[in-house]
C-alpha atoms as a PDB file:
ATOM      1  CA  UNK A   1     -27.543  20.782  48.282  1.00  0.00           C
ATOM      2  CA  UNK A   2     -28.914  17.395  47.410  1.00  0.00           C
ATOM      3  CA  UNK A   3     -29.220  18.178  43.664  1.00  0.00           C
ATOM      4  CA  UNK A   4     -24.957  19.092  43.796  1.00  0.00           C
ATOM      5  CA  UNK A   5     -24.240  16.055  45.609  1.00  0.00           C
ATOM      6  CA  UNK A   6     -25.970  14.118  42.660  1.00  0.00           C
ATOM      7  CA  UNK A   7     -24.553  16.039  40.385  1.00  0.00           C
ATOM      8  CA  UNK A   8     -20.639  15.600  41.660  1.00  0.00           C
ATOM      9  CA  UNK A   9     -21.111  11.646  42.040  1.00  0.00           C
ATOM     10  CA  UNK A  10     -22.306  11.942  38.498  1.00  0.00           C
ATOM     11  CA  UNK A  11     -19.054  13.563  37.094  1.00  0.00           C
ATOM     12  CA  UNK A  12     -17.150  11.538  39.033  1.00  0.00           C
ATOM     13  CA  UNK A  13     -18.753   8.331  37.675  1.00  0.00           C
ATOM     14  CA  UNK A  14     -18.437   9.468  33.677  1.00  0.00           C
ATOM     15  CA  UNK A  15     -15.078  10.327  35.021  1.00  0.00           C
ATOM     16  CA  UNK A  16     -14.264   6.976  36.222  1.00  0.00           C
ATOM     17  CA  UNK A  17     -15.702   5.258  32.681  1.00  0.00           C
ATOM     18  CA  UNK A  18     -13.802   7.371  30.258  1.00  0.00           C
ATOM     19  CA  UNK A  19     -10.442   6.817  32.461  1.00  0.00           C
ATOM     20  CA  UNK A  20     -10.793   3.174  32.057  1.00  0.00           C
ATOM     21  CA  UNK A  21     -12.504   2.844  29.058  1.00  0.00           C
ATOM     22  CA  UNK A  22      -9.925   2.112  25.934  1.00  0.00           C
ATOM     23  CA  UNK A  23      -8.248   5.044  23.692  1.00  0.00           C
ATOM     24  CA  UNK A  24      -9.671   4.708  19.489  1.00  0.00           C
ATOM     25  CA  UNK A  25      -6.718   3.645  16.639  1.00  0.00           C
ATOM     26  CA  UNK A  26      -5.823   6.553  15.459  1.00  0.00           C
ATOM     27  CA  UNK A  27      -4.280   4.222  12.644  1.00  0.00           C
ATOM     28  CA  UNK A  28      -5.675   3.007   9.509  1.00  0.00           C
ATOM     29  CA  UNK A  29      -4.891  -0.100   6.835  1.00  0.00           C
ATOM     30  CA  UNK A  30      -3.669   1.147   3.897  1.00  0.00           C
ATOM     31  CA  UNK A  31      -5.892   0.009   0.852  1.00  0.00           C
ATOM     32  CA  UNK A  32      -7.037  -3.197  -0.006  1.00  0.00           C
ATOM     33  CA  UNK A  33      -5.366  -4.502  -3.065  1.00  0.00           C
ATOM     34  CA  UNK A  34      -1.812  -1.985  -2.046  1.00  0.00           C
ATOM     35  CA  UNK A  35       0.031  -5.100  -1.760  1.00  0.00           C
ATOM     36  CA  UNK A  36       1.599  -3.950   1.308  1.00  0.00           C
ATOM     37  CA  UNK A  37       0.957  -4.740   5.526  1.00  0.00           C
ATOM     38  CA  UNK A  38       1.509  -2.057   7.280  1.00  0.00           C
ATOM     39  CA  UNK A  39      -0.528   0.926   8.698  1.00  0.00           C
ATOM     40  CA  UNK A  40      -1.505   4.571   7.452  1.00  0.00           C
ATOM     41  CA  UNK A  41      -1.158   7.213   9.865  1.00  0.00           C
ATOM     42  CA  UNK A  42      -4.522   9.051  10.598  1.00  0.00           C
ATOM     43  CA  UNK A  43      -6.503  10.024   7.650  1.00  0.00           C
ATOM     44  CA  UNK A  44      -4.830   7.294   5.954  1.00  0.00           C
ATOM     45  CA  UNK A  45      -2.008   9.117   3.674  1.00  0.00           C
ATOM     46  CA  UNK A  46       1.981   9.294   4.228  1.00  0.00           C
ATOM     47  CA  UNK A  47       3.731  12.100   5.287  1.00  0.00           C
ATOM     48  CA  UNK A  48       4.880  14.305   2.505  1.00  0.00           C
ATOM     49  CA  UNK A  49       8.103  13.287   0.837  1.00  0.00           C
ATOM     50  CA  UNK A  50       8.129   9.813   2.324  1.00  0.00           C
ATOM     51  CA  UNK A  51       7.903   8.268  -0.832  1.00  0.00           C
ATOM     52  CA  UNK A  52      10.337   7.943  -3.575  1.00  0.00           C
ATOM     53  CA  UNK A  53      10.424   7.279  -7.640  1.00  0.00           C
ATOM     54  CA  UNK A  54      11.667   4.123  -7.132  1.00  0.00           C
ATOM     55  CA  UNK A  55       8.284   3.231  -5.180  1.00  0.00           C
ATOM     56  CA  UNK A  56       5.964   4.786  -7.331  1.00  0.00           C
ATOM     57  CA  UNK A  57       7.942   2.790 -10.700  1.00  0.00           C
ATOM     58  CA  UNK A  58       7.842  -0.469  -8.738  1.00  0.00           C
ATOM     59  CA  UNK A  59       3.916  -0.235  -8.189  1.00  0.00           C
ATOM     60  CA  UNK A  60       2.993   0.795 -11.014  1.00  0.00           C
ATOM     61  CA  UNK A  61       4.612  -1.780 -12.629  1.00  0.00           C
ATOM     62  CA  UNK A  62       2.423  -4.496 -10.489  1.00  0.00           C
ATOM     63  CA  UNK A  63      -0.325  -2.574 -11.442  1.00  0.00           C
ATOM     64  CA  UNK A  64       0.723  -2.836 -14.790  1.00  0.00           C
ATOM     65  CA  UNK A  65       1.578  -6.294 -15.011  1.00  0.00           C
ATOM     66  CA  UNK A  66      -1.271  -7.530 -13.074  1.00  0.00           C
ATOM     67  CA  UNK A  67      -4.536  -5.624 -14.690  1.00  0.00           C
ATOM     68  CA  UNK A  68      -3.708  -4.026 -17.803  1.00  0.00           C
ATOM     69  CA  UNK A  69      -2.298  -0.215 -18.165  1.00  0.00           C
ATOM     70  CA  UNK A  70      -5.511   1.241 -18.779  1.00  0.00           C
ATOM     71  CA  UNK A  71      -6.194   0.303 -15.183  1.00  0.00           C
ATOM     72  CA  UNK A  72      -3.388   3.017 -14.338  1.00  0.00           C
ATOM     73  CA  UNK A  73      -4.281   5.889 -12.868  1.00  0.00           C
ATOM     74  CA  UNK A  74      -2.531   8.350 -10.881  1.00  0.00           C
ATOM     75  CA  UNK A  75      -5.264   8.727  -8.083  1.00  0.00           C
ATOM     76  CA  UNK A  76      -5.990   4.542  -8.167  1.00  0.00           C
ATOM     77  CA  UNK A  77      -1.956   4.390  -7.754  1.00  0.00           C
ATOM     78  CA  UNK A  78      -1.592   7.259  -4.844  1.00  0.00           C
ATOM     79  CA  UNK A  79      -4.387   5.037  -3.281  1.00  0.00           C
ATOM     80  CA  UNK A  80      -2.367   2.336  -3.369  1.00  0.00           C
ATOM     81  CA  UNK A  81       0.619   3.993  -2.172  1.00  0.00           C
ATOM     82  CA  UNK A  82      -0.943   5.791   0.643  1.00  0.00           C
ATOM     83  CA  UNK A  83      -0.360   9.573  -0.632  1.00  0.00           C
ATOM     84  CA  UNK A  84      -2.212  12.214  -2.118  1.00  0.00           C
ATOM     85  CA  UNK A  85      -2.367  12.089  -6.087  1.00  0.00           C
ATOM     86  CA  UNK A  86      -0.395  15.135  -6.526  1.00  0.00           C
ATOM     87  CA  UNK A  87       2.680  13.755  -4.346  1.00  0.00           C
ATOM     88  CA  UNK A  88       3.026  11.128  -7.443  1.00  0.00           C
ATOM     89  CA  UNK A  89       3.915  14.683  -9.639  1.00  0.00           C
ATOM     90  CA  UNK A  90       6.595  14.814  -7.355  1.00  0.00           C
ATOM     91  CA  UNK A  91       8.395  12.131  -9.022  1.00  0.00           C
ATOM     92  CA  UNK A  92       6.285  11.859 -12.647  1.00  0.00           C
ATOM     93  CA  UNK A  93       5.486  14.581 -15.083  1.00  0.00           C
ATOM     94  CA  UNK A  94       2.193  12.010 -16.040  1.00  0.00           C
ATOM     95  CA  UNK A  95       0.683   9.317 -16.408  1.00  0.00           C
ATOM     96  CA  UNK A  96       2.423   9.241 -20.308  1.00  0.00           C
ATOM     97  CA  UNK A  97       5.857   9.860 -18.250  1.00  0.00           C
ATOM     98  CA  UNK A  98       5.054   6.964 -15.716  1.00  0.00           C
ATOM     99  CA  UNK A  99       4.040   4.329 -18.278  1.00  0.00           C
ATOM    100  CA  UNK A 100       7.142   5.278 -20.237  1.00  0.00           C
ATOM    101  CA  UNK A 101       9.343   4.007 -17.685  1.00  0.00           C
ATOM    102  CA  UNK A 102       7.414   0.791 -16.506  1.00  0.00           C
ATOM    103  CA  UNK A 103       7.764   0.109 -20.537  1.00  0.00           C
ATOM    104  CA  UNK A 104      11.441   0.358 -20.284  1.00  0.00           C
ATOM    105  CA  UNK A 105      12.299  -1.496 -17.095  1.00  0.00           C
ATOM    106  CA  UNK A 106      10.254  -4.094 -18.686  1.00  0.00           C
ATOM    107  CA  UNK A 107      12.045  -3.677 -22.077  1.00  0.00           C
ATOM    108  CA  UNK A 108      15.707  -3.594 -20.057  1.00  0.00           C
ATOM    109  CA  UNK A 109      15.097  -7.448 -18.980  1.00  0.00           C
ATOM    110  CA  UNK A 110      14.608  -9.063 -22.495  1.00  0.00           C
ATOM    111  CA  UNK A 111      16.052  -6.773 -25.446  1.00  0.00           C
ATOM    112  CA  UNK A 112      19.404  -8.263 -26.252  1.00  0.00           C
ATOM    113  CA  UNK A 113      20.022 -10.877 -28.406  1.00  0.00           C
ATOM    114  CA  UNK A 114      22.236 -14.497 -27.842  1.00  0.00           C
ATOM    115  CA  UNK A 115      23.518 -14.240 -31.308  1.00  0.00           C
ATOM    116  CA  UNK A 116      26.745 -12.789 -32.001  1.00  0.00           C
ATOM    117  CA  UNK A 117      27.768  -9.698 -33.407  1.00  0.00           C
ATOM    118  CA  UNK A 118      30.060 -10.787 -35.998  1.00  0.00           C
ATOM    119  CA  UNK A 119      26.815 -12.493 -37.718  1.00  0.00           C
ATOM    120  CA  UNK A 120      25.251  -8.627 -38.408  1.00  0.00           C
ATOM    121  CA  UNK A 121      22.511 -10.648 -39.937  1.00  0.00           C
ATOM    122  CA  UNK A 122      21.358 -13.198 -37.021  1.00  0.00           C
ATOM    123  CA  UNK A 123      21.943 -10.260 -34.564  1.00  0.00           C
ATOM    124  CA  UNK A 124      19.867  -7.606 -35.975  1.00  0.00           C
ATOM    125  CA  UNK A 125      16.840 -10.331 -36.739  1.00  0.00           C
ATOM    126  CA  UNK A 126      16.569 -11.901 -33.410  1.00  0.00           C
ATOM    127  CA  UNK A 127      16.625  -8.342 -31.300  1.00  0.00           C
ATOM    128  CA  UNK A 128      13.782  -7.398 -34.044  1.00  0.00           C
ATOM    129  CA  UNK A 129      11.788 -10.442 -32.790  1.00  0.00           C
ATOM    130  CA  UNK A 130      12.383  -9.832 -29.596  1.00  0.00           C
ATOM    131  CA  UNK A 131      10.963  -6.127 -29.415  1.00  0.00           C
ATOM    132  CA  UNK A 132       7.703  -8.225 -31.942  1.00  0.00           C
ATOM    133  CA  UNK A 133       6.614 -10.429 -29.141  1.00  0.00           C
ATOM    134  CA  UNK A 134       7.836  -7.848 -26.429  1.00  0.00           C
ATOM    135  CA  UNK A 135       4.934  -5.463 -28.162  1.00  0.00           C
ATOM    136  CA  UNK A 136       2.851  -8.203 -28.764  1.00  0.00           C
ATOM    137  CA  UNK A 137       3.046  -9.788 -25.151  1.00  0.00           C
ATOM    138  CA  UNK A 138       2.949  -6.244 -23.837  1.00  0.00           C
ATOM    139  CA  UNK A 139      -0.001  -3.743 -24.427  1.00  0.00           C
ATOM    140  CA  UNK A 140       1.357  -1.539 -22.538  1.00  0.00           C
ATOM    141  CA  UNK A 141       4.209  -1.024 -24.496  1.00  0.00           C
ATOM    142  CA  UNK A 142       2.427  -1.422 -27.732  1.00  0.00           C
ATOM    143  CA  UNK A 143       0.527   1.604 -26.717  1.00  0.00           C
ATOM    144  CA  UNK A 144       3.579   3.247 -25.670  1.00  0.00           C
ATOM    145  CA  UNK A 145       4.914   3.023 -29.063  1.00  0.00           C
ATOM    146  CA  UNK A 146       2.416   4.022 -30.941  1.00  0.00           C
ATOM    147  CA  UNK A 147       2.107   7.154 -29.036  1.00  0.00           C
ATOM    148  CA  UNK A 148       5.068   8.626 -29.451  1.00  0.00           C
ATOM    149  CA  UNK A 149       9.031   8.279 -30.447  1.00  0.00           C
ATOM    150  CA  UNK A 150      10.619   6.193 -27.286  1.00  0.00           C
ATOM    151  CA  UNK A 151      13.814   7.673 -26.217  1.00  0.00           C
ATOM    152  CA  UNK A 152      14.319   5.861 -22.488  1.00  0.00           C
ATOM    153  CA  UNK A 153      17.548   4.186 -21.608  1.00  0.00           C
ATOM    154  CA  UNK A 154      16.741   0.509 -22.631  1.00  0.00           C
ATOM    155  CA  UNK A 155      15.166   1.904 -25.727  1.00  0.00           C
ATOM    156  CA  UNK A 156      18.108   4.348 -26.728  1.00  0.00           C
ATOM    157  CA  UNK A 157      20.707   1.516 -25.286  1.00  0.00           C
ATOM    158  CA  UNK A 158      19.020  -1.342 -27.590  1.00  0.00           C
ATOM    159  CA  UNK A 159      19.288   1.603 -31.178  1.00  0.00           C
ATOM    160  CA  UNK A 160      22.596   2.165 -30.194  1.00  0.00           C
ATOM    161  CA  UNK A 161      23.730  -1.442 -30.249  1.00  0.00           C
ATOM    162  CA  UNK A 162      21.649  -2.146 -33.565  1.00  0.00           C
ATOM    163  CA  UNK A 163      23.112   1.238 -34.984  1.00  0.00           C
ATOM    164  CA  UNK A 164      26.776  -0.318 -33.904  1.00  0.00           C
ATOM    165  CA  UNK A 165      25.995  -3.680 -35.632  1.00  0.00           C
ATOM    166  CA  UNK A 166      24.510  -1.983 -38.449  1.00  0.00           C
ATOM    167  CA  UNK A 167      27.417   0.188 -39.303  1.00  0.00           C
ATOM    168  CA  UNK A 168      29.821  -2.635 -39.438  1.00  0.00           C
ATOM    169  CA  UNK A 169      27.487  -4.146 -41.961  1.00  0.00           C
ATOM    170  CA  UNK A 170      26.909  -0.950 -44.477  1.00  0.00           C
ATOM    171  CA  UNK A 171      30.139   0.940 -43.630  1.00  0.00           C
ATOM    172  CA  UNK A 172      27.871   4.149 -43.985  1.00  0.00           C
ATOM    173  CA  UNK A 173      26.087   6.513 -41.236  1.00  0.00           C
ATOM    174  CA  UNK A 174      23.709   7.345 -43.409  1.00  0.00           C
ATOM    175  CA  UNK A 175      22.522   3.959 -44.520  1.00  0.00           C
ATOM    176  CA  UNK A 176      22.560   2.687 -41.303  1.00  0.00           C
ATOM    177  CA  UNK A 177      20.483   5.185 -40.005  1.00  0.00           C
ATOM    178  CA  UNK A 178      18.029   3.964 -42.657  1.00  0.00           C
ATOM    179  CA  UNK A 179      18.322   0.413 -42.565  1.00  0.00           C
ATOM    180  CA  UNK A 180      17.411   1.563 -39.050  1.00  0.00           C
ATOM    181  CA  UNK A 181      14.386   3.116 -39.436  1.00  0.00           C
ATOM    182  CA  UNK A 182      13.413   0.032 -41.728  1.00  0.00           C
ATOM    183  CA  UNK A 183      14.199  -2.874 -39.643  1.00  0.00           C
ATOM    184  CA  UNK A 184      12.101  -0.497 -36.695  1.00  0.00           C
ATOM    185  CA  UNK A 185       8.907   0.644 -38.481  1.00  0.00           C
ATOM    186  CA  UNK A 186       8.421  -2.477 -39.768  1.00  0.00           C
ATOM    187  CA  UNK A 187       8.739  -4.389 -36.671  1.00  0.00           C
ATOM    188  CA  UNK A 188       6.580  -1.694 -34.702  1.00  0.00           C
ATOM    189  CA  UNK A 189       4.281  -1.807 -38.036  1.00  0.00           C
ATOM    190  CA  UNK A 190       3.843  -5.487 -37.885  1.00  0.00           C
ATOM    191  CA  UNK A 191       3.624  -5.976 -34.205  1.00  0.00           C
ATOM    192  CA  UNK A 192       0.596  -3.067 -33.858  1.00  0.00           C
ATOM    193  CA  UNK A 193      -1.129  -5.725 -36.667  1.00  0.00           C
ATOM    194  CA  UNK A 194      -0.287  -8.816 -35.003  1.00  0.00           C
ATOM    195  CA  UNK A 195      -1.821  -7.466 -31.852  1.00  0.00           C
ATOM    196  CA  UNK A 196      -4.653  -6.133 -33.470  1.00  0.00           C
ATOM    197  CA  UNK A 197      -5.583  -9.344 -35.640  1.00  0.00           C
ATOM    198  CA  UNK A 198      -5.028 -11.698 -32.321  1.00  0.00           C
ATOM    199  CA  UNK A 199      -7.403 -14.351 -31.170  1.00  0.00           C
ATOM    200  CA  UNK A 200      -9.744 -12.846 -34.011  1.00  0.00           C
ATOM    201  CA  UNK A 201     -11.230 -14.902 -36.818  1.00  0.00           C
ATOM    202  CA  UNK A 202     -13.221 -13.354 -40.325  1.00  0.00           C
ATOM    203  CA  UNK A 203     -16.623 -13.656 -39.790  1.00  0.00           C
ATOM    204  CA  UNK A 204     -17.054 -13.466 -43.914  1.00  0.00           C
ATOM    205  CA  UNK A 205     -17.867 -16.756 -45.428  1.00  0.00           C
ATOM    206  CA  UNK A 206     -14.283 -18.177 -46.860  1.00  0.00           C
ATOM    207  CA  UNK A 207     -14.593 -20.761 -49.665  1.00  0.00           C
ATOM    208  CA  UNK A 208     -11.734 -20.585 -51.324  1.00  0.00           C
ATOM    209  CA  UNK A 209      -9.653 -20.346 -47.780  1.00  0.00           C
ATOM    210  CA  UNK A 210      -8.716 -16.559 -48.613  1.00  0.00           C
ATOM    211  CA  UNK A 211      -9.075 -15.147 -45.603  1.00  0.00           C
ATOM    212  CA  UNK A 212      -7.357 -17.943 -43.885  1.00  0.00           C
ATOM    213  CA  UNK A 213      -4.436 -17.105 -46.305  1.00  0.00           C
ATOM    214  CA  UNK A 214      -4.081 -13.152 -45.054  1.00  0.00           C
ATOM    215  CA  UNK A 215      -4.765 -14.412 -41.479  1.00  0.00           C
ATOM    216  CA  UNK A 216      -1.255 -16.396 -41.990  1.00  0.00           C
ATOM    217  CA  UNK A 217       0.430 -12.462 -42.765  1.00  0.00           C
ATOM    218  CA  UNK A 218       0.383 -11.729 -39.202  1.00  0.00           C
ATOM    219  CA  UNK A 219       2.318 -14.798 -38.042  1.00  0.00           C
ATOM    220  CA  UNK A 220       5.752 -14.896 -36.407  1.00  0.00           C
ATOM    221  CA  UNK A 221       6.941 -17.050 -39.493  1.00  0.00           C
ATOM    222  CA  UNK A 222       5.627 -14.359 -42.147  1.00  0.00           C
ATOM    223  CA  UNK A 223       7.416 -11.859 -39.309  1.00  0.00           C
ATOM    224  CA  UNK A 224      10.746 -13.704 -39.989  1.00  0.00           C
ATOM    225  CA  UNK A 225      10.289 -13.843 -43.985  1.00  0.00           C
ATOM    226  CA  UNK A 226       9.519 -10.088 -44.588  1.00  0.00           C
ATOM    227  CA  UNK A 227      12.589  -9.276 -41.888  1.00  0.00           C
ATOM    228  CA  UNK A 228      14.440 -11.250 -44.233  1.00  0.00           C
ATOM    229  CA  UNK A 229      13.873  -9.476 -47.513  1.00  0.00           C
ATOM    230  CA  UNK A 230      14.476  -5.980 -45.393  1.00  0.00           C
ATOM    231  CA  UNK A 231      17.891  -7.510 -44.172  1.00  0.00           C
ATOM    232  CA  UNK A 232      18.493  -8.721 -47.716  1.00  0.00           C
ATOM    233  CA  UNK A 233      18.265  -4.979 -48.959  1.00  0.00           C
ATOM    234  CA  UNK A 234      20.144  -3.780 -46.660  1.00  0.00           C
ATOM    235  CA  UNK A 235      22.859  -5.878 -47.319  1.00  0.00           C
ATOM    236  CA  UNK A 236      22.992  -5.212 -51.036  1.00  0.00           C
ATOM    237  CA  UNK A 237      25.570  -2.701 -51.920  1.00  0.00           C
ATOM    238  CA  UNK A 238      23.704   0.896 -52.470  1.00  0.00           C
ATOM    239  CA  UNK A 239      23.646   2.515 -55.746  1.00  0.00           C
END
């Protein structure tokens, strides 16, 4: 009898602690470096569907921006996000499909020339600068370029305006089409060297300044005069 009254005042002590003593978070902080304040539910993910493309475009973009795309990764970016790395798929065919786009919001802001139209020349050789330094500025979408043919909506709106001023200036489809596909490889061409060749010197001993002279082919000035001899054939009636 003594043994149960022990054991009751017992139970109702524990009792008594756990009643007053204070419920666990069941909430945790997203991830450090997300960018964002807010909490996770428990296990620290997001419901299912409760993010959208614009989300995962926008962070990646930071991502981007900030370290470098081959810091991108679909499980570092669900991370960031608070989801599981196969919600992103969702939204994104890949990490290819994802870089794609940050490449052409980026590429939206800056493509269009200030010169006018009715100068076909000016036009067509300040939007090829700009897409130089854009590439140059822009590993990311150096390396998008390189990879493959880019057909997103800056990229297709900024052909189709060159095609338009380029038509006006040859009066042919066809030789539009190829002037083009000149003014574009060589600016892609000449961009992926640039890039390459930057901040780097010859280590070869350079007497007679020679390699300082092919260092000065990869300039924005040497840019400008081979854009001009393009533009020059272009302009020259075809035989």
């Amino acid at each position: 009898m003594r043994i149960r009254t022990q054991s009751s005042r017992l139970t109702y002590v524990y009792a008594k602690i756990l009643r007053l003593a204070p419920v666990p978070s069941v909430e945790h902080r997203l991830p450090r470096g997300s960018g964002r304040t807010g909490t996770l539910p428990a296990g620290g993910r997001r419901p299912w569907g409760s993010i959208s493309r614009e989300q995962v475009i926008v962070a990646a973009m930071a991502l981007v921006t900030a370290e470098g795309y081959q810091q991108l990764t679909i499980r570092r970016l669900a991370a960031q996000l608070g989801v599981a790395p196969m919600s992103l798929y969702r939204h994104v065919r890949d990490k290819d499909d994802l870089l794609t786009e940050v490449v052409d919001r980026l590429l939206a802001d800056i493509w269009r020339p200030s010169a006018t139209p009715d100068d076909w020349r000016a036009w067509v050789a300040e939007a090829a600068d700009k897409l130089r330094h854009f590439l140059v500025a822009q590993p990311a979408a150096l390396h998008v370029y390189l990879q493959h043919p880019v057909v997103s909506r800056a990229a297709l709106a900024r052909m189709d305006a060159m095609m338009e001023i380029l038509r006006e200036a040859v009066l042919d489809e066809g030789a539009a089409r190829r002037a083009y596909a000149a003014v574009h490889t060589y600016t892609v061409g000449f961009a992926a060297l640039e890039a390459a060749r930057e901040g780097g010197a010859s280590s070869e001993a350079d007497a007679d300044g020679l390699a300082e002279q092919l260092a000065a082919y990869t300039t924005p000035q040497q840019f400008a005069t081979g854009l001009e001899y393009v533009l020059q054939g272009i302009g020259q009636p075809q035989r």
